[in-house]
PDB file of N, CA and C in Angstrom:
ATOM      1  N   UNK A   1     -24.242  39.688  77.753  1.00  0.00           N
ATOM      2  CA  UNK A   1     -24.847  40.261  78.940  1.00  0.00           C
ATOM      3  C   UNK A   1     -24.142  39.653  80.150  1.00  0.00           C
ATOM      4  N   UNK A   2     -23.854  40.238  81.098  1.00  0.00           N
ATOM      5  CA  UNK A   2     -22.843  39.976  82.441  1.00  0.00           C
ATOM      6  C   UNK A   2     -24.335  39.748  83.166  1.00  0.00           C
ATOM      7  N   UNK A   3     -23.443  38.511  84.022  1.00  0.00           N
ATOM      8  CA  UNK A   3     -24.352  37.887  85.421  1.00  0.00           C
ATOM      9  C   UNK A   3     -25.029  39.088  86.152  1.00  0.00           C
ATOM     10  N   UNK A   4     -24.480  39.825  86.566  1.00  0.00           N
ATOM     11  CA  UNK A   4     -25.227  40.775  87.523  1.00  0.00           C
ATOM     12  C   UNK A   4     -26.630  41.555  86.861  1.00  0.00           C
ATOM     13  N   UNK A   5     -26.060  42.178  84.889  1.00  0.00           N
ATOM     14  CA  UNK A   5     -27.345  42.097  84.466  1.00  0.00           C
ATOM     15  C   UNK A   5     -28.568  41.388  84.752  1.00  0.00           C
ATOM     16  N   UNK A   6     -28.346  39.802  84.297  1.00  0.00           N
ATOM     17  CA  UNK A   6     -28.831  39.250  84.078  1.00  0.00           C
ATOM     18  C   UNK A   6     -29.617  38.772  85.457  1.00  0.00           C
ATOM     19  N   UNK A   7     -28.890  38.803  86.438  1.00  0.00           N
ATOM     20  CA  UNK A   7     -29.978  38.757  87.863  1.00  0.00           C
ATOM     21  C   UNK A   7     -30.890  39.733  88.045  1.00  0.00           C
ATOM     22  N   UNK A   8     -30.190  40.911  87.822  1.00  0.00           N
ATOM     23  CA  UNK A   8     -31.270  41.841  87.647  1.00  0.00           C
ATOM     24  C   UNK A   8     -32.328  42.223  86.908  1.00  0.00           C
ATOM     25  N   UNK A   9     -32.294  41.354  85.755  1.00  0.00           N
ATOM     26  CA  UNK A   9     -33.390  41.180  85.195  1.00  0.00           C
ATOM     27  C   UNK A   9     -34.418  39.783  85.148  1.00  0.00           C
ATOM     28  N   UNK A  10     -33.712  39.618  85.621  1.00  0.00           N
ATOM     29  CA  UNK A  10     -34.820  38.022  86.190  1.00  0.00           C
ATOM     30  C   UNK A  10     -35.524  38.333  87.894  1.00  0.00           C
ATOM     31  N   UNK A  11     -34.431  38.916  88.557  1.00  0.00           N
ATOM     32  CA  UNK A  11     -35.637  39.707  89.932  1.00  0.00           C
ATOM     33  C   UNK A  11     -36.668  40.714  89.609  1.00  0.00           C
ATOM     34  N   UNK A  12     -36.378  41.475  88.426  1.00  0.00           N
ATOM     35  CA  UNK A  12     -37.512  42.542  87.775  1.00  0.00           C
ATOM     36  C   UNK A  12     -38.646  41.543  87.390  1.00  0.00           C
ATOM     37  N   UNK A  13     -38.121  40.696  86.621  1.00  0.00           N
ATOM     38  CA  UNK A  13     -39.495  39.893  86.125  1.00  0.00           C
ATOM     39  C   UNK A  13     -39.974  39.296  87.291  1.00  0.00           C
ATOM     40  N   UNK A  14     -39.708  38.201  87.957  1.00  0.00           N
ATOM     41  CA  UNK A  14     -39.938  37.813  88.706  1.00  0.00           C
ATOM     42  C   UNK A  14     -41.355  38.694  89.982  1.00  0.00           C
ATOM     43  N   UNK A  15     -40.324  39.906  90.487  1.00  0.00           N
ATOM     44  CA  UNK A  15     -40.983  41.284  90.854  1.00  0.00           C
ATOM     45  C   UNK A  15     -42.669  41.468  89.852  1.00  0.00           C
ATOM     46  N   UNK A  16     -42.633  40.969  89.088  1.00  0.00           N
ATOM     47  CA  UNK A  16     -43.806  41.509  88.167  1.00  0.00           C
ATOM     48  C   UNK A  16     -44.476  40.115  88.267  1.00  0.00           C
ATOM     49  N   UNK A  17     -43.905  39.169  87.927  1.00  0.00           N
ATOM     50  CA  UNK A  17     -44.769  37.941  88.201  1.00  0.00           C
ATOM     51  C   UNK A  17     -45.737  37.412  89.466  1.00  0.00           C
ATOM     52  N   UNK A  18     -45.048  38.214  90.423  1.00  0.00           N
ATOM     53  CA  UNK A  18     -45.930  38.165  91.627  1.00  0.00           C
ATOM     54  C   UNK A  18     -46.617  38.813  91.974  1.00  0.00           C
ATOM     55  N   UNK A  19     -46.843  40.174  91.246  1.00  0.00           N
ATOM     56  CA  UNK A  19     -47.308  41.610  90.802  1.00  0.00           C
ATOM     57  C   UNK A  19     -48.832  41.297  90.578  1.00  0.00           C
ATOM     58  N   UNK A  20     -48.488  40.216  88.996  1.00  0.00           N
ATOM     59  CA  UNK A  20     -50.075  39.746  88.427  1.00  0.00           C
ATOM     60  C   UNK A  20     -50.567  38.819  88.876  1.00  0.00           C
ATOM     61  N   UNK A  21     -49.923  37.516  89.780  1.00  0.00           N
ATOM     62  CA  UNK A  21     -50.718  36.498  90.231  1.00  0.00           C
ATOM     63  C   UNK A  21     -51.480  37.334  91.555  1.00  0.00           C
ATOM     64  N   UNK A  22     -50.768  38.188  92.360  1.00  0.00           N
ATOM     65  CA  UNK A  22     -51.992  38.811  93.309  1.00  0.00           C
ATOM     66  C   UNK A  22     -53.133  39.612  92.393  1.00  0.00           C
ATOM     67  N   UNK A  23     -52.978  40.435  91.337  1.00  0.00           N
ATOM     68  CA  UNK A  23     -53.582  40.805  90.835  1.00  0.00           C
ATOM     69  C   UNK A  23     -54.887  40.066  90.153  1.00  0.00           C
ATOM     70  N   UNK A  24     -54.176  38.696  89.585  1.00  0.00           N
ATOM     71  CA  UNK A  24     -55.252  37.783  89.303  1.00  0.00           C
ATOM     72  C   UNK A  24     -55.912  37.052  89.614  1.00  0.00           C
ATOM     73  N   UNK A  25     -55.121  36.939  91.248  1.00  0.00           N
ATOM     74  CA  UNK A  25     -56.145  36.475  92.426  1.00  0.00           C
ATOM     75  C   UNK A  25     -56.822  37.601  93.145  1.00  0.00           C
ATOM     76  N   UNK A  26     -56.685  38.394  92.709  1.00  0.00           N
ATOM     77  CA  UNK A  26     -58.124  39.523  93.479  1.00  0.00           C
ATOM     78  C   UNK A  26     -57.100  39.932  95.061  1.00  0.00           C
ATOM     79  N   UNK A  27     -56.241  39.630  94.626  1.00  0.00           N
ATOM     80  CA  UNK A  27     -55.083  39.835  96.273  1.00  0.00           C
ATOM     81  C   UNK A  27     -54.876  41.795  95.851  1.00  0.00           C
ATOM     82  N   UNK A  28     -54.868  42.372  94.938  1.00  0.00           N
ATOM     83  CA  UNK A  28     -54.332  43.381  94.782  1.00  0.00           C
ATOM     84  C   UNK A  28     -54.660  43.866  93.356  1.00  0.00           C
ATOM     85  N   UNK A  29     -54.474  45.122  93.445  1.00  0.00           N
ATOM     86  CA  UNK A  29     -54.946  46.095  91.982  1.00  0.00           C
ATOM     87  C   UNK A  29     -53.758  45.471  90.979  1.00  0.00           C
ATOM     88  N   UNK A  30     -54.546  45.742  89.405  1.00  0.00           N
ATOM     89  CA  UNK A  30     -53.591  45.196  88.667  1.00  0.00           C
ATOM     90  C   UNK A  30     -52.137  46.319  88.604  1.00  0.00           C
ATOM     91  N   UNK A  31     -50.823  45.884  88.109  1.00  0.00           N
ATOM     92  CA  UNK A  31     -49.724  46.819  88.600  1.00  0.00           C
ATOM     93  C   UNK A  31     -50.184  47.642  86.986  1.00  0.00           C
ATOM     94  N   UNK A  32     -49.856  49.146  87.278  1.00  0.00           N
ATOM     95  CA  UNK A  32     -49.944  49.964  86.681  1.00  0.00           C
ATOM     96  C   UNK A  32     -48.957  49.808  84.962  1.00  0.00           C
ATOM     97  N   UNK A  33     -48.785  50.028  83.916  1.00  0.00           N
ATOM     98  CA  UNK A  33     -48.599  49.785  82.726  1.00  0.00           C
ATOM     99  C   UNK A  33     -46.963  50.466  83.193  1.00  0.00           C
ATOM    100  N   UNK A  34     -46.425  50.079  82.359  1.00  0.00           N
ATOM    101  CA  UNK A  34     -44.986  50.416  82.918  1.00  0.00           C
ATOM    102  C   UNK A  34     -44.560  50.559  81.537  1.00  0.00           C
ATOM    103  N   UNK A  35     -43.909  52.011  80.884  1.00  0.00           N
ATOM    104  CA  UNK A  35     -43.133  52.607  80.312  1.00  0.00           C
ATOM    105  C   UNK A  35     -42.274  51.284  79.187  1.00  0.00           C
ATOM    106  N   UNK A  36     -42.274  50.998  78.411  1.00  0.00           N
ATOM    107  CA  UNK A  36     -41.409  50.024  77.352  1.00  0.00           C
ATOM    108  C   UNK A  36     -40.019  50.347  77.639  1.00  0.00           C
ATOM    109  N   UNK A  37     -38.954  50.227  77.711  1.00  0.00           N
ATOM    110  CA  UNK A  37     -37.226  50.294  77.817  1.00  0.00           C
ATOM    111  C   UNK A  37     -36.556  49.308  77.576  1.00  0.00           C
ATOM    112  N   UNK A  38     -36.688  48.407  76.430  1.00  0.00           N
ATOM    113  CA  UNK A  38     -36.053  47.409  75.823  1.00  0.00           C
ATOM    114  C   UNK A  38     -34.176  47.717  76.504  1.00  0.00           C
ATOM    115  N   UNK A  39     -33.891  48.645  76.605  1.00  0.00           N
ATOM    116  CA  UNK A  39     -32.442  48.945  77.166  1.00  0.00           C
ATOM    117  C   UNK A  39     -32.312  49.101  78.236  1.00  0.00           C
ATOM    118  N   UNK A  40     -33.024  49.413  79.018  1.00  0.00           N
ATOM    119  CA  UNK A  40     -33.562  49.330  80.713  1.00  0.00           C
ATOM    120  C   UNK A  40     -32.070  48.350  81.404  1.00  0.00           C
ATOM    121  N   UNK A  41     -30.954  48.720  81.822  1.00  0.00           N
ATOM    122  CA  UNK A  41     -29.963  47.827  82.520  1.00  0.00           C
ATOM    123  C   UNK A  41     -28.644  47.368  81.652  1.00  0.00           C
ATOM    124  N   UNK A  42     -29.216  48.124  80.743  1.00  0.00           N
ATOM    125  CA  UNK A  42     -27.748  47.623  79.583  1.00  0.00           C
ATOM    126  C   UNK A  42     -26.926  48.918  79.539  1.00  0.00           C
ATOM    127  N   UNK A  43     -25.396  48.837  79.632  1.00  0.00           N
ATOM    128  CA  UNK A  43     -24.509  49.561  79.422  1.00  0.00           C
ATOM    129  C   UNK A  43     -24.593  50.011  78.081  1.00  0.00           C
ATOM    130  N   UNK A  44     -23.854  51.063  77.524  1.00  0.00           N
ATOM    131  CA  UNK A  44     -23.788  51.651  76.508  1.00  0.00           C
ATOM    132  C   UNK A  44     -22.560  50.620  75.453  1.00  0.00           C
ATOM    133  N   UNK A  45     -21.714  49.869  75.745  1.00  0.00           N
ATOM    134  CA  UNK A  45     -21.335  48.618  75.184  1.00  0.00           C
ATOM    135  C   UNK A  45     -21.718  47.810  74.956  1.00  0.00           C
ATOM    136  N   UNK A  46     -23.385  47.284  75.832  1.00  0.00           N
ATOM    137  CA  UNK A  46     -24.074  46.053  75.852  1.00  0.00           C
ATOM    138  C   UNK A  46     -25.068  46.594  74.548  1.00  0.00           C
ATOM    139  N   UNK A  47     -25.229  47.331  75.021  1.00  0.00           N
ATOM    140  CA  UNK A  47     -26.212  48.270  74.189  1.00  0.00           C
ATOM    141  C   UNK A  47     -25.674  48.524  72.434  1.00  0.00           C
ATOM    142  N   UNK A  48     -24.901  49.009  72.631  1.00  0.00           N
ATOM    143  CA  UNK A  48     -23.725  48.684  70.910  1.00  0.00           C
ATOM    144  C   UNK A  48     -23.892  47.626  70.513  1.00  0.00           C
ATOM    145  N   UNK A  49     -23.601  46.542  71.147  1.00  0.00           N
ATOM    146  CA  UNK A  49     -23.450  45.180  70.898  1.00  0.00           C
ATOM    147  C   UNK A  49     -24.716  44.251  70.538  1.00  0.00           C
ATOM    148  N   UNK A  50     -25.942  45.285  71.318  1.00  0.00           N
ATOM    149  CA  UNK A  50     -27.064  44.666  70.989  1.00  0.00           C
ATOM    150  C   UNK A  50     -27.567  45.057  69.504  1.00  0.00           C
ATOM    151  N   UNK A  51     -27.357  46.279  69.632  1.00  0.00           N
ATOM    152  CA  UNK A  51     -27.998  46.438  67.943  1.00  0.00           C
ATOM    153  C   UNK A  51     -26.869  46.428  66.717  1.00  0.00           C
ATOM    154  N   UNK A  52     -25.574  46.193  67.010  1.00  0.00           N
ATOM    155  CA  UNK A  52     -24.841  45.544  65.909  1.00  0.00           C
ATOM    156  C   UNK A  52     -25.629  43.805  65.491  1.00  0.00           C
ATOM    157  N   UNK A  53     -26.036  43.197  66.701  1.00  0.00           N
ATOM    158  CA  UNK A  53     -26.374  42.048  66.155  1.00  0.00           C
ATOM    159  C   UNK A  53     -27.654  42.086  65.424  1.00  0.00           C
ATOM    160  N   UNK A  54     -28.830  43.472  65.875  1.00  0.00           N
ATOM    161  CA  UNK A  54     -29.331  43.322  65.325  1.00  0.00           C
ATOM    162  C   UNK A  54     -29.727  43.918  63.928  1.00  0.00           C
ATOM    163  N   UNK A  55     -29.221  44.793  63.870  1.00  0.00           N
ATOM    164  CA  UNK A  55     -28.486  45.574  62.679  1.00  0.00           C
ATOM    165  C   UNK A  55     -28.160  43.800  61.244  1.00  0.00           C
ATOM    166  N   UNK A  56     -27.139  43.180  61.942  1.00  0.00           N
ATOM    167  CA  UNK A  56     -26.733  42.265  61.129  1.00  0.00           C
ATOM    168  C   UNK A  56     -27.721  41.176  61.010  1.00  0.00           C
ATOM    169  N   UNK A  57     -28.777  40.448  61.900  1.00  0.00           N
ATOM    170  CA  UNK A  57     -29.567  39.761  61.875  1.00  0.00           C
ATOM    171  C   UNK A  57     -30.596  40.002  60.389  1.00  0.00           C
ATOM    172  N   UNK A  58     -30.976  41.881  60.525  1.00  0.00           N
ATOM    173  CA  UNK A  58     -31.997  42.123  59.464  1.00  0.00           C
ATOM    174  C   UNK A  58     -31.060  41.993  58.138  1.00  0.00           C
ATOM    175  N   UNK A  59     -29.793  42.041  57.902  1.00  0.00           N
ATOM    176  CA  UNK A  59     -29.241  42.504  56.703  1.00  0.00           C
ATOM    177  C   UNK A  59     -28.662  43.892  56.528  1.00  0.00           C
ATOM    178  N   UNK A  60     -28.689  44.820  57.819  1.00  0.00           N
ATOM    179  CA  UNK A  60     -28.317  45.790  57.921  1.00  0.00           C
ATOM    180  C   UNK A  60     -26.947  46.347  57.430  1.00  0.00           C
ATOM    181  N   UNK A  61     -26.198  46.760  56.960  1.00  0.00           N
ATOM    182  CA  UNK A  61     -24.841  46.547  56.431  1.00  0.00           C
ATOM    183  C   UNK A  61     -24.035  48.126  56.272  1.00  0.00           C
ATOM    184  N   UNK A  62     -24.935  49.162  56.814  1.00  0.00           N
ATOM    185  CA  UNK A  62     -24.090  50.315  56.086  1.00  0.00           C
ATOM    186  C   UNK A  62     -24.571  51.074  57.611  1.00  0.00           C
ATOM    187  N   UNK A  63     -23.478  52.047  58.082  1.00  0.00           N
ATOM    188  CA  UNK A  63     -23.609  51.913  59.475  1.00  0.00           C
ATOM    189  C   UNK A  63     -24.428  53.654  59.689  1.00  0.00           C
ATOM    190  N   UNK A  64     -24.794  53.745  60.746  1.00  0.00           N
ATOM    191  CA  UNK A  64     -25.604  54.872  61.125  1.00  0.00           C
ATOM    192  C   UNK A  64     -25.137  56.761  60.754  1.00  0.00           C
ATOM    193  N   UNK A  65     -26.232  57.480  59.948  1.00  0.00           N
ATOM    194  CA  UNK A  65     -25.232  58.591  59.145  1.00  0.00           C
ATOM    195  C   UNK A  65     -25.712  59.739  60.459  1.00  0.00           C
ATOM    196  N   UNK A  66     -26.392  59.467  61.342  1.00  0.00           N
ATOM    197  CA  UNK A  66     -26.496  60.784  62.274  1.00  0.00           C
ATOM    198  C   UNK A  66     -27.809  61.926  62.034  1.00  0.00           C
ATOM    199  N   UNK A  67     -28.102  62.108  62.991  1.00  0.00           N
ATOM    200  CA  UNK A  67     -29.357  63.217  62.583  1.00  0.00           C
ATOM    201  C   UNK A  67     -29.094  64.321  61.688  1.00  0.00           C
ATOM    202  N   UNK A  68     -28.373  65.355  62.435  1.00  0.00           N
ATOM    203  CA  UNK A  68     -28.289  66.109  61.214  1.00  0.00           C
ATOM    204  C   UNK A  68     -27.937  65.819  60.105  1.00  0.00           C
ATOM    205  N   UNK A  69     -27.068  64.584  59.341  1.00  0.00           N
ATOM    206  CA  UNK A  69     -27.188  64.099  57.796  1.00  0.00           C
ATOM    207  C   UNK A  69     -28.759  64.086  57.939  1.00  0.00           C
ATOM    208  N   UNK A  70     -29.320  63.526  58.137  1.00  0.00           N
ATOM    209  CA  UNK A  70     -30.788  63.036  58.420  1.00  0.00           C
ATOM    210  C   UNK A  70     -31.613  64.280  57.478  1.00  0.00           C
ATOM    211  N   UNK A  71     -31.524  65.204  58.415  1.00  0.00           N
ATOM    212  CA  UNK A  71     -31.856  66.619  58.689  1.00  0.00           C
ATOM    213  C   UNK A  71     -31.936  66.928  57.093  1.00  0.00           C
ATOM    214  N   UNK A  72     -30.819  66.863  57.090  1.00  0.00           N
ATOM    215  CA  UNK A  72     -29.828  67.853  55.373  1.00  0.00           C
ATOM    216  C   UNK A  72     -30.539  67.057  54.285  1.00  0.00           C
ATOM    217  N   UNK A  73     -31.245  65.657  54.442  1.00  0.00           N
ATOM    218  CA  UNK A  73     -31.307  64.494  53.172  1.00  0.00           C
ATOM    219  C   UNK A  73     -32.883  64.783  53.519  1.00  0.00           C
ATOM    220  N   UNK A  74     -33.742  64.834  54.367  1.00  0.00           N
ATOM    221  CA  UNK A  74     -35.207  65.682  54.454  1.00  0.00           C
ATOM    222  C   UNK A  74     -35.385  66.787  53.742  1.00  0.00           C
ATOM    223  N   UNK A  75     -34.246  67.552  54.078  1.00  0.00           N
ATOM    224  CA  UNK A  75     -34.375  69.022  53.685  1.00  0.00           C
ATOM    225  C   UNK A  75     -34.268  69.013  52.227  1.00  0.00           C
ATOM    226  N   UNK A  76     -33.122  67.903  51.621  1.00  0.00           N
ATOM    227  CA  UNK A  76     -32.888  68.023  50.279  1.00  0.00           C
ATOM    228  C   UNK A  76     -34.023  67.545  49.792  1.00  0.00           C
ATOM    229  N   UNK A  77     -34.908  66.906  50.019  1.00  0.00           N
ATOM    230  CA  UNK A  77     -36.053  66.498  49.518  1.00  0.00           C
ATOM    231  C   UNK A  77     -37.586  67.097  49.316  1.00  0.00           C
ATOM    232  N   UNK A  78     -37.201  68.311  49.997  1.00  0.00           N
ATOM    233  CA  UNK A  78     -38.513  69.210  50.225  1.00  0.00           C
ATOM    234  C   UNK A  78     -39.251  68.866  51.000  1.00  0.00           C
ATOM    235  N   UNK A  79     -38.946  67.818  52.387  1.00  0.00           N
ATOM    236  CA  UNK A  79     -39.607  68.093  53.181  1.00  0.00           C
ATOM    237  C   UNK A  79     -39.641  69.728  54.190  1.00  0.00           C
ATOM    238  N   UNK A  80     -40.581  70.212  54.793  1.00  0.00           N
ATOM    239  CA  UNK A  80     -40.722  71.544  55.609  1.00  0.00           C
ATOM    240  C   UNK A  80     -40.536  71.521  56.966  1.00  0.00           C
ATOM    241  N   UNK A  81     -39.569  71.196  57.674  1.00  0.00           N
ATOM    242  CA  UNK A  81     -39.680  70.989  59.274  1.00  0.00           C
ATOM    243  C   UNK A  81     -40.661  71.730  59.642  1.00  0.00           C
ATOM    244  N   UNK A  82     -41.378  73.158  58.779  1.00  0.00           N
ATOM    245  CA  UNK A  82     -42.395  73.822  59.741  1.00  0.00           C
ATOM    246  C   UNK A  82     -43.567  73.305  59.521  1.00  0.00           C
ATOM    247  N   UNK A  83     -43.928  72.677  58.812  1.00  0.00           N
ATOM    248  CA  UNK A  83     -45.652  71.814  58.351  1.00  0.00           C
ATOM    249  C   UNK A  83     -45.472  70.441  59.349  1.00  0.00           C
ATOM    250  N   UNK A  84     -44.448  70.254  60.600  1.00  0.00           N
ATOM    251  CA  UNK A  84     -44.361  69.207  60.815  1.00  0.00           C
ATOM    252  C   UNK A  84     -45.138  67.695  60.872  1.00  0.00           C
ATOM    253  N   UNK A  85     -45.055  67.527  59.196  1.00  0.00           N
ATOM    254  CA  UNK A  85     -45.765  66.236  59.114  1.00  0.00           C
ATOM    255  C   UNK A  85     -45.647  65.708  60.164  1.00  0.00           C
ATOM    256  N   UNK A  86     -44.592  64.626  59.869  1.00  0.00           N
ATOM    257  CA  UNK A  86     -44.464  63.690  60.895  1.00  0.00           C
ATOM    258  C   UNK A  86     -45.381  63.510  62.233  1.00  0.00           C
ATOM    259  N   UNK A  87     -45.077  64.386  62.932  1.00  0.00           N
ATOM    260  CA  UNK A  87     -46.032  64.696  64.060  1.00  0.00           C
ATOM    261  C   UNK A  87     -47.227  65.393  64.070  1.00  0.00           C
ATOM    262  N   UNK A  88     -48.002  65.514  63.062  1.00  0.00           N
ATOM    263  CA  UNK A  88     -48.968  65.453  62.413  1.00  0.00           C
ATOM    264  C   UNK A  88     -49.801  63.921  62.756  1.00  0.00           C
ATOM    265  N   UNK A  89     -48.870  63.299  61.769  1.00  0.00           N
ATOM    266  CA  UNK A  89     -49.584  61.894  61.118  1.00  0.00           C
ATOM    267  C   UNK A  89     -48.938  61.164  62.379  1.00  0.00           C
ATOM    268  N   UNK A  90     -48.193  61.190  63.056  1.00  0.00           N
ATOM    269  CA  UNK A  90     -48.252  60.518  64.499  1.00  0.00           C
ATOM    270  C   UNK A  90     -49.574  60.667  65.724  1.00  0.00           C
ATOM    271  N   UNK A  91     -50.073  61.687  65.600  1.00  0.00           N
ATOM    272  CA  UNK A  91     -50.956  62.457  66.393  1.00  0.00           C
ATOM    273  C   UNK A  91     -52.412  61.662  65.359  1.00  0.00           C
ATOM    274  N   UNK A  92     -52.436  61.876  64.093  1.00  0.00           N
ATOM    275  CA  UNK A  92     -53.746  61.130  63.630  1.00  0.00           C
ATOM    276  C   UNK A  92     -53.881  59.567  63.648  1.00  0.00           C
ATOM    277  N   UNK A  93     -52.574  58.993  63.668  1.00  0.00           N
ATOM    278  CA  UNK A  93     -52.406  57.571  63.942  1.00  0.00           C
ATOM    279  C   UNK A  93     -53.518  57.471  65.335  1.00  0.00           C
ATOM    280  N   UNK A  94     -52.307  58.268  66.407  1.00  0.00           N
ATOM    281  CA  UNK A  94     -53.009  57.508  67.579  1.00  0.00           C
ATOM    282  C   UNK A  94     -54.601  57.539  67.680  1.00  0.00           C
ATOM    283  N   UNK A  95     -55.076  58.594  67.176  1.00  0.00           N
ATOM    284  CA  UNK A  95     -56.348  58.879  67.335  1.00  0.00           C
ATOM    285  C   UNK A  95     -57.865  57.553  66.449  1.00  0.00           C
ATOM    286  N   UNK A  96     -56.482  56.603  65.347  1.00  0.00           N
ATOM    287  CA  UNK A  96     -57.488  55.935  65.172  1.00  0.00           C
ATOM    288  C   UNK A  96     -58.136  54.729  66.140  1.00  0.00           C
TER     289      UNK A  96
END
């Protein structure tokens, strides 16, 4: 990660740290829930680089086959893109 990243993500936090101490001093409403973006400021090289390590950290070893393989190895299996499970059982998750 390059310096300039890295300032910029320590003024974001920072930015938020002063966010919740007014908030938790009754100085101000708590700051609104903010969207997850684990990649939020990373280049598309930093970004490579991040999940090769983590790719290799888990044991990962055989490299990414692409959606449509994806697609074709569902399909060979009898899943139905039109019964769309998936988003089905995503939709009953949240609901528990």
């Amino acid at each position: 990660m390059n310096r300039s990243t890295l300032m910029r993500r320590i003024e974001e936090l920072e930015r938020e740290l002063a966010e919740l101490r007014k908030a938790l001093a009754g100085e101000a409403p708590p700051p609104a829930e903010k969207e997850f973006r684990p990649t939020r400021g990373l280049n598309k090289e930093e970004l490579r680089d991040s999940i090769d390590r983590a790719f290799q950290e888990m044991g990962v070893r055989a490299r990414p086959i692409g959606a449509e393989k994806v697609q074709q190895l569902l399909l060979a299996c009898g899943v139905k893109p039109e019964e769309n499970a998936f988003s089905r059982e995503i939709v009953a998750m949240r609901g528990e």
